[in-house]
Protein backbone atom coordinates (compact mmCIF):
# COMPACT_ATOMS: atom_id res chain seq x y z
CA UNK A 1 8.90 5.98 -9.61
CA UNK A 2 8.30 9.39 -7.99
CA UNK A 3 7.06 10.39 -11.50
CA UNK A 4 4.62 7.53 -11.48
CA UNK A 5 3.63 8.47 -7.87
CA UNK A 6 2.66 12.00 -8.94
CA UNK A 7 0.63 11.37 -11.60
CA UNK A 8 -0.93 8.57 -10.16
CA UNK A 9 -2.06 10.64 -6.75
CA UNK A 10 -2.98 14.09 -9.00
CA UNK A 11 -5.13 12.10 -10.92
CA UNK A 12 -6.84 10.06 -8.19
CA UNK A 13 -7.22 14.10 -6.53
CA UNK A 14 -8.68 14.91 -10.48
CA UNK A 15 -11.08 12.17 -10.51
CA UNK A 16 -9.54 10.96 -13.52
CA UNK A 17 -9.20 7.18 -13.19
CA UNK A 18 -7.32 6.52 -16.81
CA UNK A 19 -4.85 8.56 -16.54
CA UNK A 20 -3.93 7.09 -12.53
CA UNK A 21 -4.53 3.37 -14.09
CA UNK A 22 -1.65 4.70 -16.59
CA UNK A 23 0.66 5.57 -14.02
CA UNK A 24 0.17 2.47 -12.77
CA UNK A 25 1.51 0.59 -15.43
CA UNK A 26 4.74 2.84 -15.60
CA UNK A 27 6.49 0.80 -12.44
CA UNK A 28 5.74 -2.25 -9.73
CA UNK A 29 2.94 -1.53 -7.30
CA UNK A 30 5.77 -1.74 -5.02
CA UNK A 31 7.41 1.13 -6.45
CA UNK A 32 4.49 2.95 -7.07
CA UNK A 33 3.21 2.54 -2.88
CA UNK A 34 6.75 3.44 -1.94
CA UNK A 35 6.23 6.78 -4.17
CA UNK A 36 3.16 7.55 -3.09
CA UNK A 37 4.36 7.39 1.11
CA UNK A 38 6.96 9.59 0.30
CA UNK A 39 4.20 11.85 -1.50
CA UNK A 40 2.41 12.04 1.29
CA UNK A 41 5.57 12.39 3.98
CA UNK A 42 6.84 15.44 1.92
CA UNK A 43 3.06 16.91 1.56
CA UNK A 44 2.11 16.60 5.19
CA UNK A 45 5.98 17.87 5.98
CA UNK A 46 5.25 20.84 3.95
CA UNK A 47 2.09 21.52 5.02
CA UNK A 48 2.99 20.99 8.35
CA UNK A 49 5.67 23.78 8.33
CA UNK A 50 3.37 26.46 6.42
CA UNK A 51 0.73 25.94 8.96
CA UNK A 52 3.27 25.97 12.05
CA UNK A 53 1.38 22.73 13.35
CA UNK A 54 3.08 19.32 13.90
CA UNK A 55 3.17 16.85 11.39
CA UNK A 56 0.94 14.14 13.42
CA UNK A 57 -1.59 16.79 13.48
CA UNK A 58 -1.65 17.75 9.78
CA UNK A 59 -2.23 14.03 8.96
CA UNK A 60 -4.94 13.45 11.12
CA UNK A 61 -6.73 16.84 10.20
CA UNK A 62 -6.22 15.62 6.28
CA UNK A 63 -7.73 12.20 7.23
CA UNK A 64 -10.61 13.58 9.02
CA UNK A 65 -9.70 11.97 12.22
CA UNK A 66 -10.03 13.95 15.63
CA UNK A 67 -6.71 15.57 17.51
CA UNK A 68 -5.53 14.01 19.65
C-alpha cells in the first residue's frame, strides 16, 4: 500500500499519468487514499521539522493558502 502510495504521488509530481494509473491498480482506492494521507502526514512532518515551522503552517504554505 505505502508502495502504491509512492509511486502513485511521484508520478502525479512527474506528470506522468501511466505510471500513477499503474499504481492504482496495485491496491483498493481505499488503500491507496489511506497511503497517500500518511504520505503527506510524514512529508509535511518532515518538512515541518527542517524548516523549524509548525506543521499547520507547512500545509497551508504547500497548499497555497494564507497563514493564519
Amino acid at each position: 500500500m505505502l508502495e502504491a502510495a509512492a509511486v502513485h504521488v511521484a508520478a502525479c509530481a512527474g506528470d506522468d499519468r501511466a505510471r500513477a494509473a499503474e499504481a492504482e491498480d496495485w491496491v483498493s482506492p481505499e488503500a491507496l487514499a489511506f497511503g497517500v494521507r500518511e504520505l503527506a502526514c510524514r512529508a509535511v512532518l518532515a518538512l515541518a521539522r527542517e524548516r523549524g515551522q509548525d506543521p499547520q503552517t507547512v500545509a497551508r504554505e504547500l497548499l497555497g493558502l494564507p497563514a493564519r
